[in-house]
Structures are given as C-alpha cells and as structure tokens.
PDB file of N, CA and C in Angstrom:
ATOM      1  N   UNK A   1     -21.146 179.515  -0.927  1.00  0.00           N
ATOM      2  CA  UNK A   1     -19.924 179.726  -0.179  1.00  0.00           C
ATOM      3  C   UNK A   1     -19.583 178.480   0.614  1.00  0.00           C
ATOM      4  N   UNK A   2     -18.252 178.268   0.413  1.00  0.00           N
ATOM      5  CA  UNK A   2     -17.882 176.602   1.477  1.00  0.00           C
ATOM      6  C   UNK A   2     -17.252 177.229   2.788  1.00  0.00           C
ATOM      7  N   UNK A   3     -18.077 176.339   3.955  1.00  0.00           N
ATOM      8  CA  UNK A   3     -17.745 176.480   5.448  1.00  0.00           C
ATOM      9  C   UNK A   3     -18.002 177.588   5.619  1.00  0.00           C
ATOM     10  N   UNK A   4     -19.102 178.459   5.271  1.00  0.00           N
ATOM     11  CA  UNK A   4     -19.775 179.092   5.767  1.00  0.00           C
ATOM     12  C   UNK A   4     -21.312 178.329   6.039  1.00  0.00           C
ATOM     13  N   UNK A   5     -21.849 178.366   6.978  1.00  0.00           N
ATOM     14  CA  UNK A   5     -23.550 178.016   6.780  1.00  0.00           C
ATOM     15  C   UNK A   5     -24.246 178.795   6.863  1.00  0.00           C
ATOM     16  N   UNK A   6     -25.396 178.360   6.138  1.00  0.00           N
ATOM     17  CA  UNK A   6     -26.831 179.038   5.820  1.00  0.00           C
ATOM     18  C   UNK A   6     -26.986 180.195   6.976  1.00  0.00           C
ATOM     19  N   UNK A   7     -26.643 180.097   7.900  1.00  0.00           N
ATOM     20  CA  UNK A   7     -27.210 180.620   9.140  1.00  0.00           C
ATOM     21  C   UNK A   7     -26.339 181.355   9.522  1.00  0.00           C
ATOM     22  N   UNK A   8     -24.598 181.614   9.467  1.00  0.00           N
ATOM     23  CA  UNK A   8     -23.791 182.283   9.276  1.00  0.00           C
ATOM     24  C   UNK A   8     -23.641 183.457   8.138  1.00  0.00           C
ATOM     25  N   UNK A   9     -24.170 183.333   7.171  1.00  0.00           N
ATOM     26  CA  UNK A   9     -24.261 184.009   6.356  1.00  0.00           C
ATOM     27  C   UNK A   9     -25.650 185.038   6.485  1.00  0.00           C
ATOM     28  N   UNK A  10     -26.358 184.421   6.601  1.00  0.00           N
ATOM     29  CA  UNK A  10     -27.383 185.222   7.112  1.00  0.00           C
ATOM     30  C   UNK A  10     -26.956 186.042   8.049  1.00  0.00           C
ATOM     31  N   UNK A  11     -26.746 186.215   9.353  1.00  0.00           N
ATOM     32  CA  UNK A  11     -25.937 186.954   9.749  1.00  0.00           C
ATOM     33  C   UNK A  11     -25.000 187.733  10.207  1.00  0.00           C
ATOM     34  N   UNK A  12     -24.181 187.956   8.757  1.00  0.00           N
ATOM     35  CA  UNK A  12     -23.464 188.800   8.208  1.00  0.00           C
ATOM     36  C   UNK A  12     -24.015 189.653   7.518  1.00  0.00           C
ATOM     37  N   UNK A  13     -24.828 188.752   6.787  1.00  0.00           N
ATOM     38  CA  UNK A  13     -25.774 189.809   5.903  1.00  0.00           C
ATOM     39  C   UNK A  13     -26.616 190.920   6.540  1.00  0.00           C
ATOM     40  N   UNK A  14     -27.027 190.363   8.022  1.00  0.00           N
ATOM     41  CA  UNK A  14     -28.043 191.713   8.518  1.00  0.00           C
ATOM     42  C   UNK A  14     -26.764 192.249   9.079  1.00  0.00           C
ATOM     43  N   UNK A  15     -25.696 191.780   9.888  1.00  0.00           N
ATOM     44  CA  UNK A  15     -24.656 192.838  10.170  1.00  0.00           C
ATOM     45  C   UNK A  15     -24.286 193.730   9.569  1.00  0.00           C
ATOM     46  N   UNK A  16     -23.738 193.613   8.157  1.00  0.00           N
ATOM     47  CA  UNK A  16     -24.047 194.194   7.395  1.00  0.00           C
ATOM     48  C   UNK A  16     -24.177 195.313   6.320  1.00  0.00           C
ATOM     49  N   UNK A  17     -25.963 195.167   6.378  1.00  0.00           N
ATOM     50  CA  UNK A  17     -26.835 195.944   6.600  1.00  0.00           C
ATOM     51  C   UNK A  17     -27.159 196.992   7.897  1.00  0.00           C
ATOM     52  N   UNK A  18     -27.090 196.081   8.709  1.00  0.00           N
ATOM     53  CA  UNK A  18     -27.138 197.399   9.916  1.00  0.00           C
ATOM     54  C   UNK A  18     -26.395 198.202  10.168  1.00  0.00           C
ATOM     55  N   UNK A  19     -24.624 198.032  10.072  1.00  0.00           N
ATOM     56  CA  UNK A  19     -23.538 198.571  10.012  1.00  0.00           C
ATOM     57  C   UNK A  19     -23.922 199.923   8.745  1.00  0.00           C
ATOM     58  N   UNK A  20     -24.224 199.384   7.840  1.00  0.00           N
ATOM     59  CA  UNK A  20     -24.368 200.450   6.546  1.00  0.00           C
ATOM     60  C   UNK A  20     -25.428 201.955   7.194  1.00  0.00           C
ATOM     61  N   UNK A  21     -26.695 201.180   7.612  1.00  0.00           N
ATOM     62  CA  UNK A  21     -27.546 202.246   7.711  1.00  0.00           C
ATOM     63  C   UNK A  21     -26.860 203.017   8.991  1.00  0.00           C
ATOM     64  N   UNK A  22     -26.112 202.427  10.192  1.00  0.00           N
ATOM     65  CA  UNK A  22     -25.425 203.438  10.887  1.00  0.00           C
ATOM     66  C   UNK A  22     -24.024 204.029   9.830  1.00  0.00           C
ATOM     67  N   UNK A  23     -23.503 203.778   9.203  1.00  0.00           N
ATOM     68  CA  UNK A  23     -22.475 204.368   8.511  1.00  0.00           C
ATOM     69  C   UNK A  23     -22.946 205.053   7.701  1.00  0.00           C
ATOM     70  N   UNK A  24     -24.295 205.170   6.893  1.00  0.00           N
ATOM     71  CA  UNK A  24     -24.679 206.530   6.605  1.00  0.00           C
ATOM     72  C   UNK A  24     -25.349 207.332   7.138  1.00  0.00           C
ATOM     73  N   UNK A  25     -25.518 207.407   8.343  1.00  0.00           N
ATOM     74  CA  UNK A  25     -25.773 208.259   8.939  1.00  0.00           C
ATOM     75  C   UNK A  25     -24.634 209.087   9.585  1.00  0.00           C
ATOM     76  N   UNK A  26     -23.466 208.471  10.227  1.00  0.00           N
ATOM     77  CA  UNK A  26     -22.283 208.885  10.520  1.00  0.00           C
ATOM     78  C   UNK A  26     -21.942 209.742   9.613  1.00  0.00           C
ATOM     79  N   UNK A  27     -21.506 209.089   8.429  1.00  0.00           N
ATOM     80  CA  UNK A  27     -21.305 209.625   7.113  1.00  0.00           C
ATOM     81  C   UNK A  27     -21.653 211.417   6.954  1.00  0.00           C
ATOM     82  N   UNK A  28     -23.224 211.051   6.620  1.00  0.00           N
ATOM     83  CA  UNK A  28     -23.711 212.721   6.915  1.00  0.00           C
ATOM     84  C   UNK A  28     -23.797 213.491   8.001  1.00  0.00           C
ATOM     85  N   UNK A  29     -23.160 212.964   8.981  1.00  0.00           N
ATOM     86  CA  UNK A  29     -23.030 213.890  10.359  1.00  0.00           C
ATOM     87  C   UNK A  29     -21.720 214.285  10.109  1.00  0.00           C
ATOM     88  N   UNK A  30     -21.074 213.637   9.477  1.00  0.00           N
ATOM     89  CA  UNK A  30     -19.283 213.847   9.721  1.00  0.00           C
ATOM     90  C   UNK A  30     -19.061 214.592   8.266  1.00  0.00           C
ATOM     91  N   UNK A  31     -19.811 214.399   7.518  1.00  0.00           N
ATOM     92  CA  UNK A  31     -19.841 215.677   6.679  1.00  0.00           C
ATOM     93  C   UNK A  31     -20.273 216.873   6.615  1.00  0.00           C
ATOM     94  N   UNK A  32     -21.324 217.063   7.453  1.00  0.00           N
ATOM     95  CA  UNK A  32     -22.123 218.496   8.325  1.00  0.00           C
ATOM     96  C   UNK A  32     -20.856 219.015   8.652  1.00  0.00           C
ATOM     97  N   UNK A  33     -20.401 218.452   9.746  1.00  0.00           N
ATOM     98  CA  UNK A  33     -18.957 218.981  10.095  1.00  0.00           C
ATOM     99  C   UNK A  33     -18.512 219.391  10.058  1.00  0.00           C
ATOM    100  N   UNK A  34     -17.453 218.557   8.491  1.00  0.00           N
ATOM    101  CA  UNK A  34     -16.856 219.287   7.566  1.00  0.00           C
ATOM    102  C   UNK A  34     -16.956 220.561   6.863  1.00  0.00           C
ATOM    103  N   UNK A  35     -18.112 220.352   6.435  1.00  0.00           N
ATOM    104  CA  UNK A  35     -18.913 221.813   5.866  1.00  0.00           C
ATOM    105  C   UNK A  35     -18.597 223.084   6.617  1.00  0.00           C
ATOM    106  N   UNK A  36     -19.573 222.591   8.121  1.00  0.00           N
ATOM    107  CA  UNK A  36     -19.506 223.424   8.956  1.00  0.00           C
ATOM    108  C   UNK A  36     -18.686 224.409   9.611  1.00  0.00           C
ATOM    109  N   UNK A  37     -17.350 223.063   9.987  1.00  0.00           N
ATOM    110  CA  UNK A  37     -15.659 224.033  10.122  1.00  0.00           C
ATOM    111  C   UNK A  37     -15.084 224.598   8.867  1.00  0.00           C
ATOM    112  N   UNK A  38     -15.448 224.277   7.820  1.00  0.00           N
ATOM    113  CA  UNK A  38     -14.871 224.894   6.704  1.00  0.00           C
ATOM    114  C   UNK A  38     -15.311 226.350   6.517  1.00  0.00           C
ATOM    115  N   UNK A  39     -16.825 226.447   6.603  1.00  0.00           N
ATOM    116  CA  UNK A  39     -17.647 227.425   6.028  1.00  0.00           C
ATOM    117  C   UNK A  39     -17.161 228.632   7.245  1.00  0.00           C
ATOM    118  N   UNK A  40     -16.612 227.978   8.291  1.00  0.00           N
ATOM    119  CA  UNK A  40     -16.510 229.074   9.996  1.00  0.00           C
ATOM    120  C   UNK A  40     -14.973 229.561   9.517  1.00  0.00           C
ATOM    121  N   UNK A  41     -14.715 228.716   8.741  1.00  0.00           N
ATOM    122  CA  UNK A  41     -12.873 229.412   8.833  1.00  0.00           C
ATOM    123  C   UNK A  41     -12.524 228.906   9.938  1.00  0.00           C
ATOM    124  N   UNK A  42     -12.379 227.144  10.466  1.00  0.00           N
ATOM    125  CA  UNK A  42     -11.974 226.614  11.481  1.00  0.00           C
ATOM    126  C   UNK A  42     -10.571 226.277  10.798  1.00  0.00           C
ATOM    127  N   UNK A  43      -9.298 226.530  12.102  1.00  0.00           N
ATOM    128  CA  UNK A  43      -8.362 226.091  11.648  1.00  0.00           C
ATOM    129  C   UNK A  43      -8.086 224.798  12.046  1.00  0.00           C
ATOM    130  N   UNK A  44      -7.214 223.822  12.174  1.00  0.00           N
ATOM    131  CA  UNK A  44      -7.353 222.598  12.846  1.00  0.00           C
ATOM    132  C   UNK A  44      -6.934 222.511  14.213  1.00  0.00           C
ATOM    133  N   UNK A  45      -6.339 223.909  14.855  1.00  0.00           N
ATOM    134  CA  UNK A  45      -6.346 223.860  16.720  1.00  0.00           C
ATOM    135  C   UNK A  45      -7.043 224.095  16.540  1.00  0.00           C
ATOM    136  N   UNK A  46      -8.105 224.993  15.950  1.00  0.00           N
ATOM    137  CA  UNK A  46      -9.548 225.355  16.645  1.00  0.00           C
ATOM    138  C   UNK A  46     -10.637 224.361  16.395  1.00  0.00           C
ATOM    139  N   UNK A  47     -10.175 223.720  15.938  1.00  0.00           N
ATOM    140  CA  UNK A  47     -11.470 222.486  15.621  1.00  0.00           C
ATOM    141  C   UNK A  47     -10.486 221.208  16.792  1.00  0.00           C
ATOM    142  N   UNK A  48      -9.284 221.372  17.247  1.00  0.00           N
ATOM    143  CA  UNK A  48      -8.964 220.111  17.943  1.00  0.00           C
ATOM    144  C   UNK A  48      -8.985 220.975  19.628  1.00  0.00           C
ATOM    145  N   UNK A  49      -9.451 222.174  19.462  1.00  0.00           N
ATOM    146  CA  UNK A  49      -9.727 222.868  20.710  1.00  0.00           C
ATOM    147  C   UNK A  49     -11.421 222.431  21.201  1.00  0.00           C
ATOM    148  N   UNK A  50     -12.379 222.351  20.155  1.00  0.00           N
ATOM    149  CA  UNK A  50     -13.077 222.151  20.385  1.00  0.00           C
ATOM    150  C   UNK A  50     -13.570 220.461  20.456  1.00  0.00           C
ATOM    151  N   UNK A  51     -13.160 219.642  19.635  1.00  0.00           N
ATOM    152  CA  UNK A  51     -13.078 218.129  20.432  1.00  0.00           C
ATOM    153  C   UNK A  51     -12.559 217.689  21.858  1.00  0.00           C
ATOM    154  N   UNK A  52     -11.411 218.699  21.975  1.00  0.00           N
ATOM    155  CA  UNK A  52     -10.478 218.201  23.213  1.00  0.00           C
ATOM    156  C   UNK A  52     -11.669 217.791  24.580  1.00  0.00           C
ATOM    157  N   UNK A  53     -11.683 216.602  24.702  1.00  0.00           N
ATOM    158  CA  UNK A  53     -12.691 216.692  26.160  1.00  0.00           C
ATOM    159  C   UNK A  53     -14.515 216.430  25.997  1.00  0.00           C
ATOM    160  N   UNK A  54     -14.618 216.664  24.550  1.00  0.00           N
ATOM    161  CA  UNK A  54     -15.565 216.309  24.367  1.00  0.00           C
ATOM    162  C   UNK A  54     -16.152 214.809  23.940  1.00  0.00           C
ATOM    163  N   UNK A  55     -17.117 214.402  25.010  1.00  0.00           N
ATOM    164  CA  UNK A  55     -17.185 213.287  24.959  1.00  0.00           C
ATOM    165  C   UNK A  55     -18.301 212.744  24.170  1.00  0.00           C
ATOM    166  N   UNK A  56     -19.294 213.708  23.371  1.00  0.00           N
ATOM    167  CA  UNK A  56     -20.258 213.459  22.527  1.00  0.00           C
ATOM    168  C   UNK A  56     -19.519 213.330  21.008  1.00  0.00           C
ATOM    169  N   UNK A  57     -18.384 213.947  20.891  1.00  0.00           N
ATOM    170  CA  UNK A  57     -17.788 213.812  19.635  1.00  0.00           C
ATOM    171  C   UNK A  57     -16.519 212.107  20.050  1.00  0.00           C
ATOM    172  N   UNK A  58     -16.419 212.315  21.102  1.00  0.00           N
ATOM    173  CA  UNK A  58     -15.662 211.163  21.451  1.00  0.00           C
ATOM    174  C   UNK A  58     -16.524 209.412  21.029  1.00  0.00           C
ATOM    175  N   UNK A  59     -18.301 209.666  21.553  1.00  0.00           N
ATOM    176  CA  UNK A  59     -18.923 208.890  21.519  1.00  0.00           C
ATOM    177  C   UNK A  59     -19.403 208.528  20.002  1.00  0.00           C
ATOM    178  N   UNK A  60     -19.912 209.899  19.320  1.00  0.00           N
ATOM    179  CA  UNK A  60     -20.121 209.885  17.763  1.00  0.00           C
ATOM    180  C   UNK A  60     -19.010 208.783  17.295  1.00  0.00           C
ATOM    181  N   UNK A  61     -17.798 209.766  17.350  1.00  0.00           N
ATOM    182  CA  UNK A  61     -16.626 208.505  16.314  1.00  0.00           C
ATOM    183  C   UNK A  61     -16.136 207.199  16.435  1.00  0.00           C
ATOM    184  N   UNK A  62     -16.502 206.983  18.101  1.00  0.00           N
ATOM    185  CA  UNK A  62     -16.475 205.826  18.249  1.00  0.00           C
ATOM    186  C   UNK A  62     -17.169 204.656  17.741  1.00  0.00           C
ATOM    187  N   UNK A  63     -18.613 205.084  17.893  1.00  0.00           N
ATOM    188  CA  UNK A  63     -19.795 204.460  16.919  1.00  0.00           C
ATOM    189  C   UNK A  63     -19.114 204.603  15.639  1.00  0.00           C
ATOM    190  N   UNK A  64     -18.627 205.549  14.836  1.00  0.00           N
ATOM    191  CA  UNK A  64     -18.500 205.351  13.663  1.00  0.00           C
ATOM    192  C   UNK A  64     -17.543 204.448  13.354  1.00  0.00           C
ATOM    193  N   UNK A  65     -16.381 204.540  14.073  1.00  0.00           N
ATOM    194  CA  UNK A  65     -15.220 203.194  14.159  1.00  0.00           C
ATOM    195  C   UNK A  65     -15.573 202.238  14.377  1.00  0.00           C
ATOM    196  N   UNK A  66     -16.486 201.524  15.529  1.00  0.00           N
ATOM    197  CA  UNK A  66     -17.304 200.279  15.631  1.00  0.00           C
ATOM    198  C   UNK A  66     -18.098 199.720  14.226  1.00  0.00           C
ATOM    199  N   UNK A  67     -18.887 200.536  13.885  1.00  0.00           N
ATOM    200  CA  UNK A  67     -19.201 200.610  12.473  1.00  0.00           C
ATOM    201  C   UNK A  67     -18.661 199.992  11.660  1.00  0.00           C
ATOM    202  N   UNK A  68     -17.515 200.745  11.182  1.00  0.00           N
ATOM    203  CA  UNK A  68     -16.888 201.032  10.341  1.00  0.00           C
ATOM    204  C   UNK A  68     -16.080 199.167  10.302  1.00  0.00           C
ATOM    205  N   UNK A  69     -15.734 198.764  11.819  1.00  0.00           N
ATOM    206  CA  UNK A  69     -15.111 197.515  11.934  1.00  0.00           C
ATOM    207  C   UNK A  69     -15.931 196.538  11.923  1.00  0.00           C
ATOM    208  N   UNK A  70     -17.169 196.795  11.565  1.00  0.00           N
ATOM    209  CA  UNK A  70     -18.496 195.755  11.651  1.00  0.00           C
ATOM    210  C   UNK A  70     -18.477 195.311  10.083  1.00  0.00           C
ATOM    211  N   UNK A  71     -18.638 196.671   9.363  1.00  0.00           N
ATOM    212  CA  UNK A  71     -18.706 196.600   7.970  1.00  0.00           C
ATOM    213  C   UNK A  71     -18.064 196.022   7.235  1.00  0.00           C
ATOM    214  N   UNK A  72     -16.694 196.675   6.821  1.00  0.00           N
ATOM    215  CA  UNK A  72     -15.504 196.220   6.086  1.00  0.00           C
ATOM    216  C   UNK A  72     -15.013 194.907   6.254  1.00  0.00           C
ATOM    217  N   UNK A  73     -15.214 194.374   7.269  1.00  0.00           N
ATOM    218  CA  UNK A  73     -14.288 192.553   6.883  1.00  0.00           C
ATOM    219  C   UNK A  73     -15.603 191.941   6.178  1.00  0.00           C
ATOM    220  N   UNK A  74     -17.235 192.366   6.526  1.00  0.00           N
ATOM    221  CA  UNK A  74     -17.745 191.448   5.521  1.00  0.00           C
ATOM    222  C   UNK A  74     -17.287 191.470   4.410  1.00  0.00           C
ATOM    223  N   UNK A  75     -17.661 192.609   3.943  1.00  0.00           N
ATOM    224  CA  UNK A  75     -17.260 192.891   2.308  1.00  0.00           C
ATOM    225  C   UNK A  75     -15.644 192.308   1.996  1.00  0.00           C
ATOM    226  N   UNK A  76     -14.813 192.359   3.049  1.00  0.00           N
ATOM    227  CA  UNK A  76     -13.352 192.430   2.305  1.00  0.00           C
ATOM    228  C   UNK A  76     -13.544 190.356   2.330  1.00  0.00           C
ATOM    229  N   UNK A  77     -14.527 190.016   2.930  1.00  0.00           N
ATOM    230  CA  UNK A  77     -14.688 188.251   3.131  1.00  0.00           C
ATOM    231  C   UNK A  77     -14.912 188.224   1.629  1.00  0.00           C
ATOM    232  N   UNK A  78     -16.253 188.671   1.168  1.00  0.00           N
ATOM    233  CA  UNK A  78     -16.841 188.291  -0.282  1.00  0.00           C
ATOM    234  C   UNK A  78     -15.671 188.701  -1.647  1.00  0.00           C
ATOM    235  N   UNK A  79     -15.106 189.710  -1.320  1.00  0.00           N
ATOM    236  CA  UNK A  79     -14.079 190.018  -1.701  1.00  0.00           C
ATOM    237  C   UNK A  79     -12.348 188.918  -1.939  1.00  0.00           C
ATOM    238  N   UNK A  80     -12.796 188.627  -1.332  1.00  0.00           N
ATOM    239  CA  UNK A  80     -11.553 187.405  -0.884  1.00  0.00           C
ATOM    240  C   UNK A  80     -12.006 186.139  -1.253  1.00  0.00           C
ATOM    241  N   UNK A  81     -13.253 185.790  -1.026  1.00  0.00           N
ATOM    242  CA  UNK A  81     -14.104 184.927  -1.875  1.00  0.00           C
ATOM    243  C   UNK A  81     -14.075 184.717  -3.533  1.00  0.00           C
ATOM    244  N   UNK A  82     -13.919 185.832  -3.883  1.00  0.00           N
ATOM    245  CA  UNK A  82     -14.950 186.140  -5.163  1.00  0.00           C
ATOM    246  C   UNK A  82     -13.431 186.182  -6.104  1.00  0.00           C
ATOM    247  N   UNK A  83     -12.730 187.265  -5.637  1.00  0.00           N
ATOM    248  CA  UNK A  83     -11.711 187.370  -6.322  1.00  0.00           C
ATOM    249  C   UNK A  83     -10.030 186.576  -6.588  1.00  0.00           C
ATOM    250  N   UNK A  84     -10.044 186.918  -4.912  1.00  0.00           N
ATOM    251  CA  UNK A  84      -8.920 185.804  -4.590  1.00  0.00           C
ATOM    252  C   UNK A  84      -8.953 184.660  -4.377  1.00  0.00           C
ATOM    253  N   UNK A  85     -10.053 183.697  -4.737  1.00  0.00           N
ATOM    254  CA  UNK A  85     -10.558 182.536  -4.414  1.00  0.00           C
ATOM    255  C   UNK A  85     -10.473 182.171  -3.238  1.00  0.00           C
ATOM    256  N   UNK A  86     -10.425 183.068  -1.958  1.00  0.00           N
ATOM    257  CA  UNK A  86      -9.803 182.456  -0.443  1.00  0.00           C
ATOM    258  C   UNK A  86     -11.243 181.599   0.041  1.00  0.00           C
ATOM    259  N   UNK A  87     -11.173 180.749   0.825  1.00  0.00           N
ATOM    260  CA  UNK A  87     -12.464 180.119   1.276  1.00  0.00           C
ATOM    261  C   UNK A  87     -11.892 179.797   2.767  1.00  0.00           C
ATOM    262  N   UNK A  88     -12.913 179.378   3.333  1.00  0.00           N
ATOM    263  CA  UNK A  88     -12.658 179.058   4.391  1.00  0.00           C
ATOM    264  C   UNK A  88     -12.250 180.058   5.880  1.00  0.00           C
ATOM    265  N   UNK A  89     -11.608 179.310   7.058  1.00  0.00           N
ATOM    266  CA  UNK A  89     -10.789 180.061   8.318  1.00  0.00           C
ATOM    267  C   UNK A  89     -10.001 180.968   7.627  1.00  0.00           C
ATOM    268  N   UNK A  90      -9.012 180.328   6.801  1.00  0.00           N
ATOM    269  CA  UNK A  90      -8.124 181.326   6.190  1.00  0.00           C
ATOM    270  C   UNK A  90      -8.585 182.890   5.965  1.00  0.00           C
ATOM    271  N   UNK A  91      -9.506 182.529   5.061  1.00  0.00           N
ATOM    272  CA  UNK A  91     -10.088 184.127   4.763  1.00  0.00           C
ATOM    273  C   UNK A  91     -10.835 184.745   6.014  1.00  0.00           C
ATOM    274  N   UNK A  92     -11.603 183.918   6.945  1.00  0.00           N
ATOM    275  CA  UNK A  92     -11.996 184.574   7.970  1.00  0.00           C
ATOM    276  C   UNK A  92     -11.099 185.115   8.594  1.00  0.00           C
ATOM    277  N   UNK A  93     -10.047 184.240   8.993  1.00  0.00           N
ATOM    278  CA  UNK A  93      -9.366 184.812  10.139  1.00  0.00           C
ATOM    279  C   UNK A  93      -8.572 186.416   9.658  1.00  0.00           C
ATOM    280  N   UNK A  94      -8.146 185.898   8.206  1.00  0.00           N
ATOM    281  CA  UNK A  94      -7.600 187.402   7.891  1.00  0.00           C
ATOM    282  C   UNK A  94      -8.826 188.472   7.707  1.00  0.00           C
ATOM    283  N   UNK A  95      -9.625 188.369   7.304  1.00  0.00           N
ATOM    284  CA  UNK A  95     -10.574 189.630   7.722  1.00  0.00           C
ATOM    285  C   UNK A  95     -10.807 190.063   8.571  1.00  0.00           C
ATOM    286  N   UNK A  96     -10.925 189.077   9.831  1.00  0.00           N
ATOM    287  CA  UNK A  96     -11.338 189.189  10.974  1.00  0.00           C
ATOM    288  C   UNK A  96     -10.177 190.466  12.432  1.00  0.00           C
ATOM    289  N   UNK A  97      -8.642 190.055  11.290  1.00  0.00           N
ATOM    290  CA  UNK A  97      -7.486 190.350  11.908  1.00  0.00           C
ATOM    291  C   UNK A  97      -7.693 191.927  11.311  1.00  0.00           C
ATOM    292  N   UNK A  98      -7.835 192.084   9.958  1.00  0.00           N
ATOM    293  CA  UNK A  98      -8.335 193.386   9.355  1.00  0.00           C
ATOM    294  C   UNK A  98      -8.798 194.145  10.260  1.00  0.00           C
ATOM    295  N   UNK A  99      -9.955 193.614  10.465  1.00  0.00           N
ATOM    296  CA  UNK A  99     -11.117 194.381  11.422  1.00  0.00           C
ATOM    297  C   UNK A  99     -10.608 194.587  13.142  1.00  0.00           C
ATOM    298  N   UNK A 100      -9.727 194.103  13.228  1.00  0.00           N
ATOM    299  CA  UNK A 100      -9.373 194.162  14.303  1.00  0.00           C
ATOM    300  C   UNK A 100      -8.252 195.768  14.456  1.00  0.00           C
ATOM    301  N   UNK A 101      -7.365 195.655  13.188  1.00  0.00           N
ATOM    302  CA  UNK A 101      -6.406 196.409  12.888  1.00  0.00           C
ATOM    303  C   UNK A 101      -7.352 197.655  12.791  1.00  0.00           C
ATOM    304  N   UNK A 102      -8.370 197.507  12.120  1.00  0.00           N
ATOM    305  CA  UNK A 102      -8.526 198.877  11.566  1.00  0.00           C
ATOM    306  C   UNK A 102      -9.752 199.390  12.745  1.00  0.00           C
ATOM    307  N   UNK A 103      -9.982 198.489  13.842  1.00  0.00           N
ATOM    308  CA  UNK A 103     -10.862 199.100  15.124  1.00  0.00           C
ATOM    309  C   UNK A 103      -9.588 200.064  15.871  1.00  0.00           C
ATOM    310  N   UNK A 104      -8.481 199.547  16.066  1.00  0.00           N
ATOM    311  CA  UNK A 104      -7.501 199.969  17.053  1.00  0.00           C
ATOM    312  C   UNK A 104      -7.126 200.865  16.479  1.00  0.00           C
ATOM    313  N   UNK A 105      -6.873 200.807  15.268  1.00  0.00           N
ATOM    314  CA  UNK A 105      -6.264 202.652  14.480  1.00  0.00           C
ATOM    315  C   UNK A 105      -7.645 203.603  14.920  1.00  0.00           C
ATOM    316  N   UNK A 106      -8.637 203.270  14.219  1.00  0.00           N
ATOM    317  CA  UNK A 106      -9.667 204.203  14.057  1.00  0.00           C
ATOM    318  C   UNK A 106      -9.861 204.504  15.881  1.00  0.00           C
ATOM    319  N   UNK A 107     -10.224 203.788  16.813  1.00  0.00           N
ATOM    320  CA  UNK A 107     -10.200 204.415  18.540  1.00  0.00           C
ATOM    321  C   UNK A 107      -8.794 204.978  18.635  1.00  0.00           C
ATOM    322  N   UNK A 108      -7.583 204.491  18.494  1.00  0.00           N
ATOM    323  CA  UNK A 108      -6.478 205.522  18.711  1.00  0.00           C
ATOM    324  C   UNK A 108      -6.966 206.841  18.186  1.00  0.00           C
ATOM    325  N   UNK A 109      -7.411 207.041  17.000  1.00  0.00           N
ATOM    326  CA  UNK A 109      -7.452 208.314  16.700  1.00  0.00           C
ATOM    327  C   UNK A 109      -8.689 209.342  17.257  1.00  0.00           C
ATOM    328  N   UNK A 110      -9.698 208.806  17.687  1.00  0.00           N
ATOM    329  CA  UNK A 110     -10.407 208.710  18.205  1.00  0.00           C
ATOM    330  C   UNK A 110      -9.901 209.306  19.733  1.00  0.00           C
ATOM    331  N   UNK A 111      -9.391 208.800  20.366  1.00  0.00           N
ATOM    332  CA  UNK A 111      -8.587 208.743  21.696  1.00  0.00           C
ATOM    333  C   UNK A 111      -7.370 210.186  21.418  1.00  0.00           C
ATOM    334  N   UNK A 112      -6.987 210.480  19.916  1.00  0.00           N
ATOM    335  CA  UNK A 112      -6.178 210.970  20.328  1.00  0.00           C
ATOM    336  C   UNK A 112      -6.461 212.963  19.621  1.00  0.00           C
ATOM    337  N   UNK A 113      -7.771 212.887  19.274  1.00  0.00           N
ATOM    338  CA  UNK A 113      -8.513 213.954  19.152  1.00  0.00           C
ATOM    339  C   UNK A 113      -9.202 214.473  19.959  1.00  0.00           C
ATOM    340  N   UNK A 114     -10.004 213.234  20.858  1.00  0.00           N
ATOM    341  CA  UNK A 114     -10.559 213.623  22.050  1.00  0.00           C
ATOM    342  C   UNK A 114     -10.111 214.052  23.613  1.00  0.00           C
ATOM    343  N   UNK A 115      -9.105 213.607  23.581  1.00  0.00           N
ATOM    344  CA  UNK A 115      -8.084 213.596  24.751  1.00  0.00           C
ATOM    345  C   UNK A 115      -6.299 214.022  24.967  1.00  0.00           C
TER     346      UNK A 115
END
C-alpha cells in the first residue's frame, strides 16, 4: 500500500480486529432481542416504551455504533484501494468522512430511541 506505513497499517489491522470481535458480540445481543420482542408479540411502542430512558440499551448501541464506525472505513480504505485504485489522503480522508457520517446517523438514532 503507498503512504500508508508499516506501522499504520498494523494498526488498523488490530483496530480492526478488535472492532469485529466487539461487533460480534453486539451482533448476537441485538439479535437475542430481536428474537426476543418478536417471540413476546412486541409491538414497536412497546419495544420503544421500553428503551425510552433506558440507559443500558442507550450504552449497548452506542458501543455498537462506535464499533460499527471503527470498522467500516477500514474495510471501505482496502476497498478503495483494491478496487477503485484510490491511494493515498484522498482515500483516507473520504473514509474517514464515511465514518464520521455513519457515527452521527447511527448516535442520532441511538439518541432518538433512547430519549
């Protein structure tokens, strides 16, 4: 990879990785969930009755949005690398802007389930 270094890349790579093993764990909590309100006959006030105020489901999705904005610009970098030939700031900065976009959607929603 050009204008990336050895030592930059490295970590990304454990970022990652670490991002992943918290995103599957999220993953199967936020599918318990699912299951869970489905299997109860939750309607969606009664499942946004029960987030409202809650700050352990507030804290869960937040982690998962942090996550989630940790993860995706690596991949969408190698991606942009690999496919679109992008190299360089260029491709950083637009991933970087990605990840930025898709932190502020994912806490709005976040913000707007919990509160």
């Amino acid at each position: 990879m050009q204008g990336i270094s050895l030592r930059t890349q490295a970590r990304l790579w454990y970022w990652q990785r670490m991002s992943a093993s918290v995103l599957a764990l999220c993953v199967f909590v936020h599918l318990g969930v699912i299951i869970y309100a489905v299997h109860s006959g939750l309607s969606a006030s009664a499942i946004l009755g029960r987030t409202r105020g809650n700050l352990l489901f507030g804290a869960f999705y937040t982690v998962f949005v942090v996550a989630c904005a940790i993860h995706v610009p690596v991949g969408l970098l190698r991606i942009a690398e690999e496919w679109l030939h992008w190299r360089g700031k260029p491709a950083q900065v637009t991933c970087l802007a990605f990840s930025a976009g898709l932190a502020l959607m994912g806490l709005r929603a976040v913000y707007g389930v919990i509160l």
